[in-house]
Protein backbone atom coordinates (compact mmCIF):
# COMPACT_ATOMS: atom_id res chain seq x y z
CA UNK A 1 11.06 5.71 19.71
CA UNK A 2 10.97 1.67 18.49
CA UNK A 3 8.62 1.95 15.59
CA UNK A 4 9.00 0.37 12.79
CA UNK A 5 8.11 1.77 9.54
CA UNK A 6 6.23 -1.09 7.31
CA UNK A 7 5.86 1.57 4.35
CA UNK A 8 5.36 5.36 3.78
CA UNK A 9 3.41 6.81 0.79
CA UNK A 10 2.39 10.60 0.03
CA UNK A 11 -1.07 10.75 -0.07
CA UNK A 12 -1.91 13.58 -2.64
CA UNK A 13 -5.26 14.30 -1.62
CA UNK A 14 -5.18 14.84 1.41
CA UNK A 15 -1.14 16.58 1.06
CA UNK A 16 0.50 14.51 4.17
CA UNK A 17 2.43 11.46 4.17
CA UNK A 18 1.08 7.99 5.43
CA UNK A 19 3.10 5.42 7.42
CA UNK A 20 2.17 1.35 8.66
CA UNK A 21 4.21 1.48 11.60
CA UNK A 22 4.81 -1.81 13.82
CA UNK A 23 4.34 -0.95 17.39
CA UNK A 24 7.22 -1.54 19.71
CA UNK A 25 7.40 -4.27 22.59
CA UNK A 26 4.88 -2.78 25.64
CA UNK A 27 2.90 -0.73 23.35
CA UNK A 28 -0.46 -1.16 23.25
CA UNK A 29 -2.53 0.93 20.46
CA UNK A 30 -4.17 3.31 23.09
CA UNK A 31 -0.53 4.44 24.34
CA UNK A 32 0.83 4.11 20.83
CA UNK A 33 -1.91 7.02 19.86
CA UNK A 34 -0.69 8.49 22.32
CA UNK A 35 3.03 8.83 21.77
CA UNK A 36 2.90 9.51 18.40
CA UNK A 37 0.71 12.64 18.71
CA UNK A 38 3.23 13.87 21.03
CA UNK A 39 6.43 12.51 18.63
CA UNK A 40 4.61 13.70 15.82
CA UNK A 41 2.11 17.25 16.53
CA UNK A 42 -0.94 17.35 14.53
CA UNK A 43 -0.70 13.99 13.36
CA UNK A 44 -3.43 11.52 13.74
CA UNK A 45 -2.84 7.76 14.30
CA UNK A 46 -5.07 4.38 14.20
CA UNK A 47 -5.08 1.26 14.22
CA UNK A 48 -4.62 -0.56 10.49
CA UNK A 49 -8.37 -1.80 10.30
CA UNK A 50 -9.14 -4.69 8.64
CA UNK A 51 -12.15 -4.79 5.57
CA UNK A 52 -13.58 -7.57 3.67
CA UNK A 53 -15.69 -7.78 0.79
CA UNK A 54 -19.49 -8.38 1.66
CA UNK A 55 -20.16 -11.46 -0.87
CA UNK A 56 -21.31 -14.94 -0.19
CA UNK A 57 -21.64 -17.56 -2.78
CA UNK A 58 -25.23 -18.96 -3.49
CA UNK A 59 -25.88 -22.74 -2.84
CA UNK A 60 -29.13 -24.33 -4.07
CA UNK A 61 -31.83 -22.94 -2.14
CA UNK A 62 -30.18 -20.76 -0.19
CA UNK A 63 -30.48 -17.53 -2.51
CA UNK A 64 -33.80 -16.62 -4.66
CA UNK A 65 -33.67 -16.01 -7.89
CA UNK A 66 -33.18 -12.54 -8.97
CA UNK A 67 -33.81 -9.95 -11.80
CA UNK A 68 -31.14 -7.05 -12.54
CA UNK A 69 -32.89 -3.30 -12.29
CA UNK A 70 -34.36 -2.95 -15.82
CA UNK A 71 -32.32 0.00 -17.56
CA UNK A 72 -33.67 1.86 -20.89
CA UNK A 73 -31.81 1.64 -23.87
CA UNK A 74 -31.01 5.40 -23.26
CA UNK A 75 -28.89 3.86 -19.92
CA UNK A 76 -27.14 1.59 -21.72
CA UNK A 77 -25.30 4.47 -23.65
CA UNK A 78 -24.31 6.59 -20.93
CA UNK A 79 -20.42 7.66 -19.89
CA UNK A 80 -19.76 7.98 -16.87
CA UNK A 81 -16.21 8.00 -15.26
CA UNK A 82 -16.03 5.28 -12.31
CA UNK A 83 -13.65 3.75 -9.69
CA UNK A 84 -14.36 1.28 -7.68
CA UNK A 85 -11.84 -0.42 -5.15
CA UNK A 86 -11.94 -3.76 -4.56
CA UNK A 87 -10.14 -7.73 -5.03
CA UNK A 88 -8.35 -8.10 -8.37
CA UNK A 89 -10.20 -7.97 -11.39
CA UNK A 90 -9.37 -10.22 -14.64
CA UNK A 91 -9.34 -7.78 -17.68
CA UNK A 92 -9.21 -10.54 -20.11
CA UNK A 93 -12.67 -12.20 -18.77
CA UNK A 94 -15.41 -12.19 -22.16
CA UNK A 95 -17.09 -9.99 -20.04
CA UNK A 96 -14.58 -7.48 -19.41
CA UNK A 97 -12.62 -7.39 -22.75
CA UNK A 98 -12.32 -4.64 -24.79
CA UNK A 99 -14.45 -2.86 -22.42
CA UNK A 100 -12.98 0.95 -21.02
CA UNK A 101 -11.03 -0.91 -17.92
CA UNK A 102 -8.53 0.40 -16.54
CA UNK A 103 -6.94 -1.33 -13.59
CA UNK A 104 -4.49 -0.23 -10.98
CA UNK A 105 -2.87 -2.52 -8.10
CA UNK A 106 -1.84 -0.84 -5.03
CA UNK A 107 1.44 -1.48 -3.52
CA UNK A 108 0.52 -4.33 -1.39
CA UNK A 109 4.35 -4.38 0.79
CA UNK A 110 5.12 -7.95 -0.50
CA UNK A 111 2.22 -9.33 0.83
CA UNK A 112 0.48 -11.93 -2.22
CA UNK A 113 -3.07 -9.72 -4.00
CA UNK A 114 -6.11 -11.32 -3.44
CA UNK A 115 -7.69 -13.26 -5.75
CA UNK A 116 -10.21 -11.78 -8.61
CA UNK A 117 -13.02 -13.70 -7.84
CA UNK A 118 -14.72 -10.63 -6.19
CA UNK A 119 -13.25 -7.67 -8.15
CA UNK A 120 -13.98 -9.37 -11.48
CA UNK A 121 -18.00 -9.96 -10.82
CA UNK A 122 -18.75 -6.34 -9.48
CA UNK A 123 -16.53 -5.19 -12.36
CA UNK A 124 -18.66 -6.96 -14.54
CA UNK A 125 -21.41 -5.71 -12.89
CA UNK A 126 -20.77 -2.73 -14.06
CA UNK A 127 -19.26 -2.38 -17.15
CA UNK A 128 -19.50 -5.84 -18.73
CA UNK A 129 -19.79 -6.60 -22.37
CA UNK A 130 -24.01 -6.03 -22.78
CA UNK A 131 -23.37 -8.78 -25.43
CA UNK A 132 -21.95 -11.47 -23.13
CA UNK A 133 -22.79 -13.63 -20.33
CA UNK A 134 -22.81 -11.40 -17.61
CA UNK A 135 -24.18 -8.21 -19.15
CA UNK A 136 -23.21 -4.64 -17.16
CA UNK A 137 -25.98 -1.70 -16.15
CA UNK A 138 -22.74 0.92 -18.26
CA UNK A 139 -21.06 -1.12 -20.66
CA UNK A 140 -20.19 1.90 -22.15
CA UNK A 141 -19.05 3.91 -18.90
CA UNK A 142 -15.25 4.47 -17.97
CA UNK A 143 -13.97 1.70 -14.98
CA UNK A 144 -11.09 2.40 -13.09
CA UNK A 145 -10.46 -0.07 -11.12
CA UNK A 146 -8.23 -0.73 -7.63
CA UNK A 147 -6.50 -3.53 -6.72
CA UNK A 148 -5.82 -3.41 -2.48
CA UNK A 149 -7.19 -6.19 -1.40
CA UNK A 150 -4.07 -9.14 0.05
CA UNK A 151 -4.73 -12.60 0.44
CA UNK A 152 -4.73 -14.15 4.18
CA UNK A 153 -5.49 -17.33 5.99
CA UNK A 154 -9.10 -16.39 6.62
CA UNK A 155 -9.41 -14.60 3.23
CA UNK A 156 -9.07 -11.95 1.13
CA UNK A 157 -8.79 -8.11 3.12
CA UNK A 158 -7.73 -4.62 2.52
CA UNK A 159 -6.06 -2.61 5.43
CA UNK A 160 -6.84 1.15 5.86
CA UNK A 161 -3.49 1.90 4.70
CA UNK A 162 -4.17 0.35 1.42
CA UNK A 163 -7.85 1.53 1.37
CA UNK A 164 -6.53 5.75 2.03
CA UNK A 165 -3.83 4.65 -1.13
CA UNK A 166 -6.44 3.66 -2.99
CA UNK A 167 -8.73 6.42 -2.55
CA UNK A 168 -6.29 8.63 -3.42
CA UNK A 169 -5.56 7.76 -6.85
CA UNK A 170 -9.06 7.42 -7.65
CA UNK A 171 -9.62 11.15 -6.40
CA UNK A 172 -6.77 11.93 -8.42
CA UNK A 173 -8.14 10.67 -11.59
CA UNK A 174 -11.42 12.76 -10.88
CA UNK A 175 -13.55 9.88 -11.07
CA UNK A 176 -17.54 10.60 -10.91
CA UNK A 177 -18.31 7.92 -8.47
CA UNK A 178 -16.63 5.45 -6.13
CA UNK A 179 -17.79 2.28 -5.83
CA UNK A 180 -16.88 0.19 -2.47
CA UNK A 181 -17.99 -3.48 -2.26
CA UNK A 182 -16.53 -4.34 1.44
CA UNK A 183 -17.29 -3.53 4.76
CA UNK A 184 -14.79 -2.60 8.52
CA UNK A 185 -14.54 -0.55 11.13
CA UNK A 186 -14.55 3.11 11.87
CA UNK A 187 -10.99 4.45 11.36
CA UNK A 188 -10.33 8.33 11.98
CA UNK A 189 -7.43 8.58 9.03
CA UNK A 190 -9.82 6.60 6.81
CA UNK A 191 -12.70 8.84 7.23
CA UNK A 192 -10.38 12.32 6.61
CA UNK A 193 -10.26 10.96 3.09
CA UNK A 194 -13.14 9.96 2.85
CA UNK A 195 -14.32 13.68 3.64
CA UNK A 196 -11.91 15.00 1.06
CA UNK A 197 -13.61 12.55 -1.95
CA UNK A 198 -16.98 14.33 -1.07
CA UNK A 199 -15.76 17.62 -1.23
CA UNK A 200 -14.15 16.76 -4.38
CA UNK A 201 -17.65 16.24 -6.04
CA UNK A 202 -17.34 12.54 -5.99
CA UNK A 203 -20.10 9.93 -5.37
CA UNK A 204 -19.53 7.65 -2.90
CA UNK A 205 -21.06 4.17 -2.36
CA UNK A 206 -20.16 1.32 -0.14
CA UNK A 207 -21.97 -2.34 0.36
CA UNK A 208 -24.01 -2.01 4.06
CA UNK A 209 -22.20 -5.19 4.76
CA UNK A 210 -23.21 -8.63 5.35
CA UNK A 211 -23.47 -9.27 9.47
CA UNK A 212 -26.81 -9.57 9.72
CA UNK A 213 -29.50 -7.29 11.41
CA UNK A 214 -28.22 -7.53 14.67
CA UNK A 215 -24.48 -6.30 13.75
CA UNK A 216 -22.73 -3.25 14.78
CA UNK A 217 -22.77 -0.56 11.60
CA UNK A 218 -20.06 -1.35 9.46
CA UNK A 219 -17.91 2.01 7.50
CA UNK A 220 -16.83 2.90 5.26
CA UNK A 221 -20.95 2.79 4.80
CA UNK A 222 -22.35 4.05 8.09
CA UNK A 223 -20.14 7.23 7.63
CA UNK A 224 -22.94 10.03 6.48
CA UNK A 225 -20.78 10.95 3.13
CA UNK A 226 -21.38 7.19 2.21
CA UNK A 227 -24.22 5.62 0.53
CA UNK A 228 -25.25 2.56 2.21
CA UNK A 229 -26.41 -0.05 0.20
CA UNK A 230 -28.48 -3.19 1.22
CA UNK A 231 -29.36 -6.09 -0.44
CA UNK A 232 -32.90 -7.57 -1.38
CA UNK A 233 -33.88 -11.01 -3.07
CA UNK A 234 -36.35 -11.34 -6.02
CA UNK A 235 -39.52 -10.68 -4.00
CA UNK A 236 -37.93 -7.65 -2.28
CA UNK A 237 -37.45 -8.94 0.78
CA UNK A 238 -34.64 -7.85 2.89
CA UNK A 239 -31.05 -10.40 2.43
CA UNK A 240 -31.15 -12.15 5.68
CA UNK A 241 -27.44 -11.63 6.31
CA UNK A 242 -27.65 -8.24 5.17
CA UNK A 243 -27.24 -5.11 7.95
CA UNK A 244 -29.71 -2.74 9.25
CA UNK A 245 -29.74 0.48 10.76
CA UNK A 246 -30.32 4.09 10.67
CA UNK A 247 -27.74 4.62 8.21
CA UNK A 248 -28.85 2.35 5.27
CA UNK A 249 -30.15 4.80 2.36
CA UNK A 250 -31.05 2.30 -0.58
CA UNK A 251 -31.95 -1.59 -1.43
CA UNK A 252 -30.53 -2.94 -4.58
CA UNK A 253 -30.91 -6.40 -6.04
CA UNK A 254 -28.02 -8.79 -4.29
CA UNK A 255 -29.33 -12.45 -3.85
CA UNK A 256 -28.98 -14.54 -6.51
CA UNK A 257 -27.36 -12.66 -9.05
CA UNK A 258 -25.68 -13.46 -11.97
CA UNK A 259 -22.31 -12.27 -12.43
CA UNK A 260 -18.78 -12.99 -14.07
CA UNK A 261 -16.99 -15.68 -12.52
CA UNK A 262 -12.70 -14.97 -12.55
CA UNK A 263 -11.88 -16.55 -15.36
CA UNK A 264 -14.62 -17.04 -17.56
CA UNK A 265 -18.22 -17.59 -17.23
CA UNK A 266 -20.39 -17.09 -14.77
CA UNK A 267 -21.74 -18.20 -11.03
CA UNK A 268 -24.83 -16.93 -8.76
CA UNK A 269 -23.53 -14.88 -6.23
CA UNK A 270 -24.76 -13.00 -3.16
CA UNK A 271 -24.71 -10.08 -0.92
CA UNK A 272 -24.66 -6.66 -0.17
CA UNK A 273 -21.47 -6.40 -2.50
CA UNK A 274 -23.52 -7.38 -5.08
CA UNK A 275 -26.19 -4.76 -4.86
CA UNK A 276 -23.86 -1.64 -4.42
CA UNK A 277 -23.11 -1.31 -8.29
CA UNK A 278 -26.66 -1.21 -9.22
CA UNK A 279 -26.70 2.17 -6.93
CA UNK A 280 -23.31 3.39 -8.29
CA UNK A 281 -24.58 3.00 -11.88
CA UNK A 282 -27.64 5.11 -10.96
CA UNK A 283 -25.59 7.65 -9.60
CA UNK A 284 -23.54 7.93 -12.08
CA UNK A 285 -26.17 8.51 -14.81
CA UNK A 286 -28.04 11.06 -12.75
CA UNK A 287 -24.37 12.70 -13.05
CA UNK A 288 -23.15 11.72 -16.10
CA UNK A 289 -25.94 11.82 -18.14
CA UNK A 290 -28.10 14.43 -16.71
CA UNK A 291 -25.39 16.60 -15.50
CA UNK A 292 -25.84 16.87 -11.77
CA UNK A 293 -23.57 17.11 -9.04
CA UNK A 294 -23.16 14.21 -6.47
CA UNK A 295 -25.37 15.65 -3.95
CA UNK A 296 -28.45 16.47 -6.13
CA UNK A 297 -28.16 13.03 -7.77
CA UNK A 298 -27.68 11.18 -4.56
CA UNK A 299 -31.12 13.07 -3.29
CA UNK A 300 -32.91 12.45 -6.28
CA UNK A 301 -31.80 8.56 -5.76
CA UNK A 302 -33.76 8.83 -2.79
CA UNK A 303 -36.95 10.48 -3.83
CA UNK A 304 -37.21 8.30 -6.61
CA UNK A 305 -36.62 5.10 -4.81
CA UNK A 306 -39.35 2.40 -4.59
CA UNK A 307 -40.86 2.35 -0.66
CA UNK A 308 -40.15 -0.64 0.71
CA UNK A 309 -41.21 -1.90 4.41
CA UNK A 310 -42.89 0.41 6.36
CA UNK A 311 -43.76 4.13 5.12
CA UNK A 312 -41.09 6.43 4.33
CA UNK A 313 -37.19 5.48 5.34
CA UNK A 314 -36.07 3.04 7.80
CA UNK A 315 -33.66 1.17 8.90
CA UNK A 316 -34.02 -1.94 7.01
CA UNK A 317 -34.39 -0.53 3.22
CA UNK A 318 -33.45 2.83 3.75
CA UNK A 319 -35.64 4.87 0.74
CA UNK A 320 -36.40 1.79 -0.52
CA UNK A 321 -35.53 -0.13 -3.98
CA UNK A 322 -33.19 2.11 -6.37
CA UNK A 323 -34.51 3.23 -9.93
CA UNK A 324 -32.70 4.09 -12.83
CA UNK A 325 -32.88 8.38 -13.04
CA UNK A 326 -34.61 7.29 -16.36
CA UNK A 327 -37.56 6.22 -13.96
CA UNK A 328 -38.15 9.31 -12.22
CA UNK A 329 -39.77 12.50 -13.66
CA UNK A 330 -38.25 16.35 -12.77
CA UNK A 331 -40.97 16.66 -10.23
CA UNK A 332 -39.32 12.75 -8.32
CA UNK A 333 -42.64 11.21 -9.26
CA UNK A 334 -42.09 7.71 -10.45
CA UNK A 335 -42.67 7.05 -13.76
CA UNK A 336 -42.28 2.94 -13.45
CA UNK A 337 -40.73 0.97 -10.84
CA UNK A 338 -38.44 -2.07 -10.97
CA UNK A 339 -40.18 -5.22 -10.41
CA UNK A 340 -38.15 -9.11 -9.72
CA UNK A 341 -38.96 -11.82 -10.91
């Protein structure tokens, strides 16, 4: 029919095969849907969406300064068993080094991997070296990590095709949680995975995304088996670039924050990128740790959380400020809460 086949893969998980096709001359994506459900009965077809990672750099005043959530010693030991897909990560960063990393690189169809800027700080985030520069909230936790982000002109992105690669091999390797610092569309094919990693038991959390209050939701986040995470500054007041809506369930730390730079070191950085791992590591404990399933962690996440804004949840903190499961007694009555500085 004039396609083009860019690249096929098997997709495990969800036990079909996945094609990047190049549209013939003529077609535009609404016929090309078209065609190839008739070509191709019971198939389902979308455009290659586009994602980006949700960080911005600080500069100066721009960013408050910002406290991590304060974890117990008890934290600090935990094992979990994460993924998280993102930029590359540097393995051989202070931070990172002879931490439990594992990292895999998608096959990227000859186009040149993103840098490891990004993947490197929320890496570091969450696993790094509690003895180094940029400290993690699970130094002692599991990371594997995925590489499927490819450099462009106007920066680094991951197409959907990449994204539903990556997803599978995390699902594969029965990871506990899924961490997901970058922001897109809605995309059908996307979401059927998506769907499969939360009946597979996993936790799922994604960065709300960084276009501002006014922006359309932004997925994989907005999708109901997501987590949406938003981002607050030192004095707990909402990122100003961060998004709002319904669909926002927790606030995290994410201006300001130090992390590992890509090489060595460290720089401020912020956004809502930033603030997903501190939710991911609470997940994971509440699972890990305490032996809980996704669900029943995720909802105890929420009871526990620190109100923020007005009363109860809404659309510009969701629950409120996460807490470490270490903060929360059986009955979800807070036992502290995290304060900035």
């Amino acid at each position: 029919a004039g396609y083009d086949v860019l690249s096929q893969r098997d997709n495990a998980t969800l036990s079909r095969s996945a094609a990047r096709l190049r549209l013939p001359p003529g077609r535009n994506a609404a016929q090309a849907r078209e065609e190839i459900a008739r070509l191709l009965p019971g198939s389902l077809a979308a455009l290659n969406s586009l994602y980006r990672p949700d960080d911005l750099t600080c500069d100066g005043a721009d960013c408050a300064a910002q406290k991590m959530v304060s974890w117990t010693p008890a934290d600090l030991q935990a094992r979990p068993r994460i993924g998280m897909i993102d930029t590359g990560v540097n393995p051989d960063h202070p931070s990172l080094r002879g931490q439990s990393l594992r990292v895999n690189q998608v096959d990227l169809d000859g186009r040149n991997a993103a840098g490891r800027r990004h993947g490197t700080a929320v890496a570091a985030l969450l696993i790094g070296n509690p003895h180094g520069r940029a400290p993690g909230l699970l130094p002692r936790a599991d990371l594997i990590a995925v590489e499927a982000f490819h450099s462009r002109a106007d920066g680094a992105a991951a197409d959907a095709f990449s994204l539903l690669n990556a997803l599978d091999v995390l699902i594969q390797a029965r990871v506990q949680v899924i961490n997901m610092s970058f922001s897109g569309p809605a995309n059908p094919v996307l979401r059927q995975i998506v769907i499969q990693a939360r009946d597979a038991g996993i936790g799922l959390v994604a960065a709300a995304g960084n276009g501002g209050p006014g922006a359309a939701p932004a997925f994989p986040a907005a999708w109901p088996e997501v987590i949406a995470v938003t981002a607050v500054d030192a004095d707990r007041a909402p990122y100003r670039q961060a998004a709002q809506g319904p669909h926002v369930a927790l606030a995290a730390p994410g201006v300001n924050l130090w992390t590992a730079a890509s090489i060595e070191g460290g720089r401020l950085r912020s956004g809502t990128s930033y603030a997903a791992p501190f939710v991911s590591a609470a997940l994971a404990l509440g699972m890990a740790r305490d032996g809980l399933n996704a669900a029943d962690a995720r909802d105890r996440l929420f009871r526990c959380a620190t109100d923020l804004g007005a009363p109860g949840r809404d659309p510009v903190f969701g629950h409120g400020m996460v807490a470490s499961p270490s903060a929360c007694a059986d009955d979800g009555s807070q036992l502290f809460s995290v304060s900035g500085e």
